[in-house]
PDB file of N, CA and C in Angstrom:
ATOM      1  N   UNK A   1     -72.297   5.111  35.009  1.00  0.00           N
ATOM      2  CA  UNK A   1     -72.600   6.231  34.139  1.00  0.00           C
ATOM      3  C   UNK A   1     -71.612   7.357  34.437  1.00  0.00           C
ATOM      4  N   UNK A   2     -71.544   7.984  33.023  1.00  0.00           N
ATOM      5  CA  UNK A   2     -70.230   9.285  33.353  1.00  0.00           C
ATOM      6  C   UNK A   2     -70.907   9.982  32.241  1.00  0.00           C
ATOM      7  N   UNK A   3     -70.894  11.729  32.941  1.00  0.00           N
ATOM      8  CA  UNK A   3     -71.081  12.832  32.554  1.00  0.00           C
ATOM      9  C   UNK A   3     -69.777  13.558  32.163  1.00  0.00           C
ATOM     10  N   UNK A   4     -69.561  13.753  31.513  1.00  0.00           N
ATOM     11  CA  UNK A   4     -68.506  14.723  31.244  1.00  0.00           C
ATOM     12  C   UNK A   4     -68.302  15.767  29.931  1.00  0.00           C
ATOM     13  N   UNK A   5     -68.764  16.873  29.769  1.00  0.00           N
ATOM     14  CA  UNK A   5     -68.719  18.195  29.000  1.00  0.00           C
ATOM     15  C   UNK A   5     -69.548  17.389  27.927  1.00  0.00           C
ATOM     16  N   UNK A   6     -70.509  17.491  28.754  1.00  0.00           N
ATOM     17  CA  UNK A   6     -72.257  17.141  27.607  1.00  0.00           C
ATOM     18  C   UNK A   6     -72.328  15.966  27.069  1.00  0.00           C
ATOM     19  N   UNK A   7     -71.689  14.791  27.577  1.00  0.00           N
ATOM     20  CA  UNK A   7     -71.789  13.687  26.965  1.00  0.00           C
ATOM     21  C   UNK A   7     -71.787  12.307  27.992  1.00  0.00           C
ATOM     22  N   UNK A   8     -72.730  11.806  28.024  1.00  0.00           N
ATOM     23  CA  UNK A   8     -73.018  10.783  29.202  1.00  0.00           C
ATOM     24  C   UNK A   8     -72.707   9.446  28.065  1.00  0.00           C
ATOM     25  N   UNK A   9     -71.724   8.590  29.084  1.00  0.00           N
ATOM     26  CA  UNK A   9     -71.540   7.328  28.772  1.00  0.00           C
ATOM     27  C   UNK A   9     -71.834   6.743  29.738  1.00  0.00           C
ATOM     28  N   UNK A  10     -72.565   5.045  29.227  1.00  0.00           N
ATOM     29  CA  UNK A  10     -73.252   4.388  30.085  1.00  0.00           C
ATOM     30  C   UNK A  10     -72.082   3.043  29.876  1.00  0.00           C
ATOM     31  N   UNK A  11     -71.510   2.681  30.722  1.00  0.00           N
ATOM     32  CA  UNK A  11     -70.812   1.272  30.321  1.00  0.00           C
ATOM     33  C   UNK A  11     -71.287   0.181  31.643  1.00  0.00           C
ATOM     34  N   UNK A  12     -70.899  -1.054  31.244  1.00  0.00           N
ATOM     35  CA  UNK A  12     -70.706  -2.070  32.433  1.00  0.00           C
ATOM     36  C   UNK A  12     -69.320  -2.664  32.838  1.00  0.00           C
ATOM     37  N   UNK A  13     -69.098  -2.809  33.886  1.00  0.00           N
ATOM     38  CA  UNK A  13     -67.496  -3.420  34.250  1.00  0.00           C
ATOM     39  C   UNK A  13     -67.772  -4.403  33.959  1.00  0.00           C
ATOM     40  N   UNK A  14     -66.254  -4.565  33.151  1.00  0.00           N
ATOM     41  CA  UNK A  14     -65.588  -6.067  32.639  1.00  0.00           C
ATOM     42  C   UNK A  14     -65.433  -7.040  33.545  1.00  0.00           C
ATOM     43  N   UNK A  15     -65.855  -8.488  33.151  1.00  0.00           N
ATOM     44  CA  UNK A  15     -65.117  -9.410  33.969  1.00  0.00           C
ATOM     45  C   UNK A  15     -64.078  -9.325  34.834  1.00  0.00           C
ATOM     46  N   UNK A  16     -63.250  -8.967  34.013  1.00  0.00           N
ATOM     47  CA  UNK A  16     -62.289  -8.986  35.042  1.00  0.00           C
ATOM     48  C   UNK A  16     -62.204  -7.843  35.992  1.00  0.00           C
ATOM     49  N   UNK A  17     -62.448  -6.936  36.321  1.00  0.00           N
ATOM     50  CA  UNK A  17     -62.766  -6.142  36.937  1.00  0.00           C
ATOM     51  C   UNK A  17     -63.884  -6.631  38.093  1.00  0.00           C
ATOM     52  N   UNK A  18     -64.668  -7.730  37.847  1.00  0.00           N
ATOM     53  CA  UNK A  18     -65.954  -8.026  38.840  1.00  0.00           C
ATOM     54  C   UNK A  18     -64.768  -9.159  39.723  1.00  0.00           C
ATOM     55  N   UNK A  19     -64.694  -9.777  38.623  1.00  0.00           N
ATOM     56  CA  UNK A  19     -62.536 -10.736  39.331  1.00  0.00           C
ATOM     57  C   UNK A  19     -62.708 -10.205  40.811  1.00  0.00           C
ATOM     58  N   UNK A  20     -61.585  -9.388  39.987  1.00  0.00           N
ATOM     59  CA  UNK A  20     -60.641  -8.907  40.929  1.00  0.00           C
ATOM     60  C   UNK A  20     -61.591  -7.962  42.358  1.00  0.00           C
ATOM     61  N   UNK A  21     -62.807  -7.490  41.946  1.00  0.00           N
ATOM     62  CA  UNK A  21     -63.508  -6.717  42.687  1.00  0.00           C
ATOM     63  C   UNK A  21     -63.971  -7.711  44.426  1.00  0.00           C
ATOM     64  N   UNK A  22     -64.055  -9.187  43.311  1.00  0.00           N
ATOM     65  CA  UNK A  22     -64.958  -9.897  44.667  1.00  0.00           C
ATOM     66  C   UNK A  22     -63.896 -10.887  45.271  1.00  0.00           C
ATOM     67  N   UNK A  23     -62.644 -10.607  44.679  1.00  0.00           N
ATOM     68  CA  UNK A  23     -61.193 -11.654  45.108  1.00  0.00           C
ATOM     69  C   UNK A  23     -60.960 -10.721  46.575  1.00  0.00           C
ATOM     70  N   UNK A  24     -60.462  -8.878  46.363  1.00  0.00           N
ATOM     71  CA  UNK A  24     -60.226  -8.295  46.948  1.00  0.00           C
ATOM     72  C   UNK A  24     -61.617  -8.332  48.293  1.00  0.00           C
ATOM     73  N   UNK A  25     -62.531  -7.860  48.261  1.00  0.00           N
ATOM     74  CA  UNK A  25     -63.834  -7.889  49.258  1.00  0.00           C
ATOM     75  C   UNK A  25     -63.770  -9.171  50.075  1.00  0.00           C
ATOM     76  N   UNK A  26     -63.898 -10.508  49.414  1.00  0.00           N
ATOM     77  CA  UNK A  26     -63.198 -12.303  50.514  1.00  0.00           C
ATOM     78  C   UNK A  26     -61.959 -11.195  51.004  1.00  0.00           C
ATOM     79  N   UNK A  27     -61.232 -11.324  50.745  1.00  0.00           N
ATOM     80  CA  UNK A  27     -60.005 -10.908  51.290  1.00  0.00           C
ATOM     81  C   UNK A  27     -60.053 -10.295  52.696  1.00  0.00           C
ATOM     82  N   UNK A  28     -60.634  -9.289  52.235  1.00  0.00           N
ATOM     83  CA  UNK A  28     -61.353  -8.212  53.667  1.00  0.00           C
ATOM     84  C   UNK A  28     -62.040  -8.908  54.751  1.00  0.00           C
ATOM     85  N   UNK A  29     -63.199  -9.365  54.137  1.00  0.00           N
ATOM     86  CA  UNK A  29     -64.202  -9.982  54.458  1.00  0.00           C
ATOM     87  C   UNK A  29     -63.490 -11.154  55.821  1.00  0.00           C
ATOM     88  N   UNK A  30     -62.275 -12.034  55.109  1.00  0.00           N
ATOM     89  CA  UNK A  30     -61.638 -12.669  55.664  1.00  0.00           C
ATOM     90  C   UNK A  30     -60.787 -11.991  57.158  1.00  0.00           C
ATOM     91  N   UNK A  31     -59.892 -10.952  56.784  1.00  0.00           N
ATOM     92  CA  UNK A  31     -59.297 -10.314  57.691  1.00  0.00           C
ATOM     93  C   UNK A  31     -60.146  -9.735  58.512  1.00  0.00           C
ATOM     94  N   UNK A  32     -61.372  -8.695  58.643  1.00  0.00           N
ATOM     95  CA  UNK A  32     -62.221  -8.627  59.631  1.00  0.00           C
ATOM     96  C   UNK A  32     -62.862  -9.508  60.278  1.00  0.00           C
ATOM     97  N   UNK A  33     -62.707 -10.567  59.974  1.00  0.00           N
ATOM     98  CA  UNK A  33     -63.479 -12.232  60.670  1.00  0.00           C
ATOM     99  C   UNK A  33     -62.688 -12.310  61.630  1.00  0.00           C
ATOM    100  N   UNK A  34     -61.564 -12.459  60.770  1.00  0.00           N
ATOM    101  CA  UNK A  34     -59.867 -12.820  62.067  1.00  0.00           C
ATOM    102  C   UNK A  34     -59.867 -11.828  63.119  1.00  0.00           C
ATOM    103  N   UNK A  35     -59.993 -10.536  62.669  1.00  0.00           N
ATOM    104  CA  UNK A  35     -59.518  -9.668  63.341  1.00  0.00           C
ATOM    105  C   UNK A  35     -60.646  -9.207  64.637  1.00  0.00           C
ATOM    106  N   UNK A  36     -62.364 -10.001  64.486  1.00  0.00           N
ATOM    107  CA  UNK A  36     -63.431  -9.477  64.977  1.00  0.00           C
ATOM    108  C   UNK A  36     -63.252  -7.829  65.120  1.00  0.00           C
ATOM    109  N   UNK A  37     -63.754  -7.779  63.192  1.00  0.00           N
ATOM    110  CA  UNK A  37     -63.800  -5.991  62.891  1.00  0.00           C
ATOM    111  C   UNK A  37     -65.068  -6.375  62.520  1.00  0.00           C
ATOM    112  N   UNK A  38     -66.055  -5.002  62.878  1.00  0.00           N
ATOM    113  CA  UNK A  38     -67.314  -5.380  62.533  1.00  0.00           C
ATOM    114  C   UNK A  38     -67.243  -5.012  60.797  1.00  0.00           C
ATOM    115  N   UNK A  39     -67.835  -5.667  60.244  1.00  0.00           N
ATOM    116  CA  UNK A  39     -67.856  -4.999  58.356  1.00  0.00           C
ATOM    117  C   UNK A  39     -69.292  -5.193  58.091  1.00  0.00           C
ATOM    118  N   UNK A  40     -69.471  -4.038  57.291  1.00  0.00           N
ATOM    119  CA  UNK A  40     -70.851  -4.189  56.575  1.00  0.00           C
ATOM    120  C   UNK A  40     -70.384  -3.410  54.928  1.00  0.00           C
ATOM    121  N   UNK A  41     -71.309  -4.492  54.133  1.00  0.00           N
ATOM    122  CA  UNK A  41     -70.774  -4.319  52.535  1.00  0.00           C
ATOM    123  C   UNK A  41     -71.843  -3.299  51.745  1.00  0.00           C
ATOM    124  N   UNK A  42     -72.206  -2.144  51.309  1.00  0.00           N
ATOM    125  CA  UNK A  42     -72.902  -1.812  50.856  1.00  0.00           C
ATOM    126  C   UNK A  42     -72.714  -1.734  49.155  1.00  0.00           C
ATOM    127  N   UNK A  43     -72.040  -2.931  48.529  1.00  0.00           N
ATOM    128  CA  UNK A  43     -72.140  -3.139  46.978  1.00  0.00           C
ATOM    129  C   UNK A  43     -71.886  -1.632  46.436  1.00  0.00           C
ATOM    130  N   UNK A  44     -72.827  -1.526  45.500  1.00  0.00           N
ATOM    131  CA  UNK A  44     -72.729   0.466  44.680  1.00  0.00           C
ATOM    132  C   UNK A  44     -73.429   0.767  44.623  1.00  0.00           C
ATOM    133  N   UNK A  45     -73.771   0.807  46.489  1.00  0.00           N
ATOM    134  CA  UNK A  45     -74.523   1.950  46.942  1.00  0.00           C
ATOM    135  C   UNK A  45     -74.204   3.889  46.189  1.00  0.00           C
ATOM    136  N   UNK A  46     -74.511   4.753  46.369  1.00  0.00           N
ATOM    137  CA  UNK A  46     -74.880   6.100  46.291  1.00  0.00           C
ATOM    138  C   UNK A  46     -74.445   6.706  47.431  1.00  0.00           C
ATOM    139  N   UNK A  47     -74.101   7.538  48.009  1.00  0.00           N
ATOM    140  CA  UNK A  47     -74.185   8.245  49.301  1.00  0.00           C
ATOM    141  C   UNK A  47     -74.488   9.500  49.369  1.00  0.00           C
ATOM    142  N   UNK A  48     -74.843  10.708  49.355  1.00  0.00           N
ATOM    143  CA  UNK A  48     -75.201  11.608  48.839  1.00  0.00           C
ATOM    144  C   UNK A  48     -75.299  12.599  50.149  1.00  0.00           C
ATOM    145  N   UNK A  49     -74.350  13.815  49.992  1.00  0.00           N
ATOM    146  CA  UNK A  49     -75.218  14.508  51.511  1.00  0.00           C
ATOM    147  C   UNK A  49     -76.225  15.211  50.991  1.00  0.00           C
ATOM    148  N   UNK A  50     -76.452  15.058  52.667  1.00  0.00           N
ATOM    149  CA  UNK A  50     -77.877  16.216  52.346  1.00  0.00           C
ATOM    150  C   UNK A  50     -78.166  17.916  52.395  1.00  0.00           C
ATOM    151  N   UNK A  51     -78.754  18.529  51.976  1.00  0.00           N
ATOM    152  CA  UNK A  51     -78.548  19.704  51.477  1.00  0.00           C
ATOM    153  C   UNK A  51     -78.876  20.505  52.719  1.00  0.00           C
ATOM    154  N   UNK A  52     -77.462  21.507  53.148  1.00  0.00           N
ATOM    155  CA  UNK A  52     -77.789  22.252  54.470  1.00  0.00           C
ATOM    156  C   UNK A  52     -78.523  23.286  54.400  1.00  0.00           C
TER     157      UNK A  52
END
């Protein structure tokens, strides 16, 4: 979802975009194995701080 000067569009990523999204992540996924890097995947998660 995107807000921008009063007008919210809702779309979904394209195929190819999910592609290339989960080609790149193996990739990683792969090199932190090799490398014993710890990885943790949080997909599209949110992160949000919190209000001081």
């Amino acid at each position: 979802m995107f807000y921008l000067e009063g007008t919210l569009e809702i779309m979904s990523p394209s195929p190819e975009h999910e592609v290339d999204k989960t080609t790149i992540a193996r990739l990683i996924e792969i090199y932190a194995l090799e490398r014993d890097i710890d990885l943790t995947g949080y997909g599209s998660t949110t992160f949000r701080q919190t209000a001081q």
